[in-house]
Structures are given as structure tokens and as C-alpha cells.
N, C-alpha and C. Protein backbone atom coordinates (compact mmCIF):
# COMPACT_ATOMS: atom_id res chain seq x y z
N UNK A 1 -0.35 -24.04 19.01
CA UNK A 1 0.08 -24.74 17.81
C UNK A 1 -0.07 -26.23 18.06
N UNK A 2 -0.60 -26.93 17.37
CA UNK A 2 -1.06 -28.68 17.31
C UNK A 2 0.42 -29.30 17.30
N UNK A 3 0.66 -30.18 17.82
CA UNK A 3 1.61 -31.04 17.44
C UNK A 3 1.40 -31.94 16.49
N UNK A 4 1.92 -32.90 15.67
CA UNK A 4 1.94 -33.92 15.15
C UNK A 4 2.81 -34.51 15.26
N UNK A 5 3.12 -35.01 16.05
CA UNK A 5 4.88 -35.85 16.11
C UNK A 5 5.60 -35.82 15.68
N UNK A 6 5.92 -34.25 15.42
CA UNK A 6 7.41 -33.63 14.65
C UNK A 6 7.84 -33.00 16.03
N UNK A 7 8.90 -32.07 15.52
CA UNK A 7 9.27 -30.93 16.24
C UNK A 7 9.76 -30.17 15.52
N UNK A 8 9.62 -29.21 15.99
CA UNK A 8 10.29 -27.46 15.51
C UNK A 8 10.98 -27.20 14.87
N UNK A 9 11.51 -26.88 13.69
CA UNK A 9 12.48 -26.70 13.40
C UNK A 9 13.24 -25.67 12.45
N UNK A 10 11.67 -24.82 12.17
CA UNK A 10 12.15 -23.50 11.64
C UNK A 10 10.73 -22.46 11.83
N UNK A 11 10.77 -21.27 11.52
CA UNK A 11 9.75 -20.93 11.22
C UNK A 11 9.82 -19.36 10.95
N UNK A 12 9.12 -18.75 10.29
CA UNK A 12 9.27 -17.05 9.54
C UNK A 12 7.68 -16.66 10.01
N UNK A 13 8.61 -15.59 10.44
CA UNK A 13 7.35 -14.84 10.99
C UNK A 13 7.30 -13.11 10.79
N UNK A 14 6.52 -12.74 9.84
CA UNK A 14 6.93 -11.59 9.24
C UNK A 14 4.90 -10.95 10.05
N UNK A 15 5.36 -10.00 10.34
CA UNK A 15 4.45 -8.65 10.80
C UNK A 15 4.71 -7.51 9.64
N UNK A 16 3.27 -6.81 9.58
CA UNK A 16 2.80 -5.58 8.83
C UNK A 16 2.39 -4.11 10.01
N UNK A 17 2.93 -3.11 9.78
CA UNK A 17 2.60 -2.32 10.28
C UNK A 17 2.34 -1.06 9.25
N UNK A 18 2.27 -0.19 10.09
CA UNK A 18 2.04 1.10 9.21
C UNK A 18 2.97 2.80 10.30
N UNK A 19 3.52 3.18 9.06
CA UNK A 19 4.17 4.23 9.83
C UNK A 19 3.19 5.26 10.20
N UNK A 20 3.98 6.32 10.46
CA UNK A 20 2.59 7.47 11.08
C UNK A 20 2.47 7.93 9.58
N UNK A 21 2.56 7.62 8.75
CA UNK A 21 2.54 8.52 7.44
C UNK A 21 1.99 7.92 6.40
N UNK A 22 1.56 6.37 7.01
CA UNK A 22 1.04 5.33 6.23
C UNK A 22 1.99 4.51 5.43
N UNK A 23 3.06 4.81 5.45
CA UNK A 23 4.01 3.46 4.54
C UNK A 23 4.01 2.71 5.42
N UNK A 24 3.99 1.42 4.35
CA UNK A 24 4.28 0.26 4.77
C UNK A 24 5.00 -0.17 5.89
N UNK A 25 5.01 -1.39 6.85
CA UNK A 25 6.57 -1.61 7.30
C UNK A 25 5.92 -3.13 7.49
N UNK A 26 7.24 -3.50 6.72
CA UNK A 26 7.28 -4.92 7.25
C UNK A 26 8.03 -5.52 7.55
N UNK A 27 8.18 -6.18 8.61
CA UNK A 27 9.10 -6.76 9.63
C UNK A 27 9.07 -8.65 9.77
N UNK A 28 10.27 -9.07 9.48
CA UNK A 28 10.54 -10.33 9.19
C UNK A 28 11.84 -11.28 9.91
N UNK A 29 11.02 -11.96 11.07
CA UNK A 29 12.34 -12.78 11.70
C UNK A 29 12.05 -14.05 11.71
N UNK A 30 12.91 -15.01 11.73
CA UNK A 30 13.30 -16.16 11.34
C UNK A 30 13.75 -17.23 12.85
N UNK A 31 13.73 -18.60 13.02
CA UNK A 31 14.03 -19.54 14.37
C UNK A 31 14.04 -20.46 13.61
N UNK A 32 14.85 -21.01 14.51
CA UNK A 32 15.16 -22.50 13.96
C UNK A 32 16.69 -23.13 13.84
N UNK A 33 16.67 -24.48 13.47
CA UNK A 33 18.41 -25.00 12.76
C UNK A 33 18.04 -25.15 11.13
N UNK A 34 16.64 -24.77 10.47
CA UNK A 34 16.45 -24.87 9.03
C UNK A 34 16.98 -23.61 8.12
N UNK A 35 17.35 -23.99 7.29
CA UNK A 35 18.18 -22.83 6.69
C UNK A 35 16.72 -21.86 5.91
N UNK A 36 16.91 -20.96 5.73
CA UNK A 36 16.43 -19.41 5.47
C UNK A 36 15.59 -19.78 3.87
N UNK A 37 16.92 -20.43 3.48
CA UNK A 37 16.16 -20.50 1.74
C UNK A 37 15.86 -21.65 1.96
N UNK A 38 15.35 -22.84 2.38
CA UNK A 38 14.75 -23.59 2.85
C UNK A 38 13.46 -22.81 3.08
N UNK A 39 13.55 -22.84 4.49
CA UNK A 39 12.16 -22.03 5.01
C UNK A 39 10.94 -21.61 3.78
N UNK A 40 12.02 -20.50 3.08
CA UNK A 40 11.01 -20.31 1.72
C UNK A 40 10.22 -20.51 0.32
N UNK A 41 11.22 -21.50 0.64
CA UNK A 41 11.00 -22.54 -0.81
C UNK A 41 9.75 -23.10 0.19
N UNK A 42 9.60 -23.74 1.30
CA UNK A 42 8.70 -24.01 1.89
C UNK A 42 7.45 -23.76 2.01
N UNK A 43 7.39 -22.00 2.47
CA UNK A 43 6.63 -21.00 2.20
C UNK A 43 5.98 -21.03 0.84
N UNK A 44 6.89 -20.64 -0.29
CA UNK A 44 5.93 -21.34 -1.16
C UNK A 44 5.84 -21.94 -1.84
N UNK A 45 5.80 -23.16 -1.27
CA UNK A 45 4.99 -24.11 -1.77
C UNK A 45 4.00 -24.69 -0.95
N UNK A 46 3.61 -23.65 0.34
CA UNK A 46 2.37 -23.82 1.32
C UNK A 46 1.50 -22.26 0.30
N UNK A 47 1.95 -22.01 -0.21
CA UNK A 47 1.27 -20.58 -1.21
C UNK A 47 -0.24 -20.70 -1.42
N UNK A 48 -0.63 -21.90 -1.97
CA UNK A 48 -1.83 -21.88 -2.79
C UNK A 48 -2.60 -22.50 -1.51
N UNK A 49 -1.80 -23.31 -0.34
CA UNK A 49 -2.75 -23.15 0.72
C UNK A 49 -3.36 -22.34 1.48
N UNK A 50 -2.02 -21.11 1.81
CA UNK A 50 -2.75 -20.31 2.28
C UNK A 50 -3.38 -19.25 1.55
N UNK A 51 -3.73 -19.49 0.43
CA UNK A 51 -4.32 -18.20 -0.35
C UNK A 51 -5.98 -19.14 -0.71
N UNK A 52 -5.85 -20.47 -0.50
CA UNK A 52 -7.36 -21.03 -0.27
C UNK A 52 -7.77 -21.13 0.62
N UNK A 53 -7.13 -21.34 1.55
CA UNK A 53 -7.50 -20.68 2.92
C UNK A 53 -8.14 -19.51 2.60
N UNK A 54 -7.59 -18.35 2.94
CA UNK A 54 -8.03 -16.91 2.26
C UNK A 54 -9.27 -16.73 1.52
N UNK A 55 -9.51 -17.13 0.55
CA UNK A 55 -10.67 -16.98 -0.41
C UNK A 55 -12.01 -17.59 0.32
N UNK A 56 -11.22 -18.66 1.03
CA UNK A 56 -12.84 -19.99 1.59
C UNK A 56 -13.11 -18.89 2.74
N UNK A 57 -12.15 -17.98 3.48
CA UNK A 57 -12.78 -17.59 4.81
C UNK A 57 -13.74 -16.15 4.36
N UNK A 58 -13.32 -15.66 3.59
CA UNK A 58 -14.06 -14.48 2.27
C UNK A 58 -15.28 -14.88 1.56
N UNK A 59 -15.65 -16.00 1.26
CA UNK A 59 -16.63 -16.39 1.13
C UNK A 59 -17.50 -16.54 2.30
N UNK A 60 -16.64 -17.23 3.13
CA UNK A 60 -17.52 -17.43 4.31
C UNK A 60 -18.32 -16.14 5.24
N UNK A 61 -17.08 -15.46 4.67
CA UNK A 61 -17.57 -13.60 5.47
C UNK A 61 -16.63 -13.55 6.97
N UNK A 62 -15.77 -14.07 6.60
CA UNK A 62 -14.45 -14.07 8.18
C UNK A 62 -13.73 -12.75 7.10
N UNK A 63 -13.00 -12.28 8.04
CA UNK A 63 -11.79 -11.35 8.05
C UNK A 63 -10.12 -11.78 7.69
């Protein structure tokens, strides 16, 4: 992870799996002293970055 002359101070980190039966599972934990609904209001409003992200690497032919 890059620094920029901040530091740390929250972050959500949610994983996808799959049961043996194929449902979903998704798994979601949280670090930090930033509060939770913080964090997500955060989240999105990084939304349309990472979903252009997404599209540019689909064009490009990345995964």
C-alpha cells in the first residue's frame, strides 16, 4: 500500500466466497479509530471510482 503522508485510520475489507452448494458468502471486517458509518459513506463516495476502474480494466481485457 503507497503512503502519502497520512496514516491509517480505517479500513473495510469484505471477501466473497462460495459455499459447497454455491451460495454466496460474504464476509466483512472493519480496523481502525474511524467510525463504521463513516467508513461507508466513504466507500461510497469512492463508488464511481472503483466501478471506472472496473470498466477501463474490461476494456483493456484484465480480469
Amino acid at each position: 500500500m503507497m503512503s502519502y503522508g497520512a496514516i491509517h485510520v480505517g479500513s473495510i475489507h469484505i471477501g466473497y466466497d462460495l459455499a459447497d452448494d454455491g451460495e454466496p458468502i460474504t464476509t466483512v471486517t472493519t480496523d481502525g479509530d474511524m467510525p463504521l458509518v463513516t467508513q461507508l459513506g466513504l466507500l461510497r463516495l469512492a463508488e464511481d471510482t472503483l466501478m471506472n476502474g472496473a470498466l477501463d480494466d474490461e476494456e483493456d481485457g484484465d480480469d
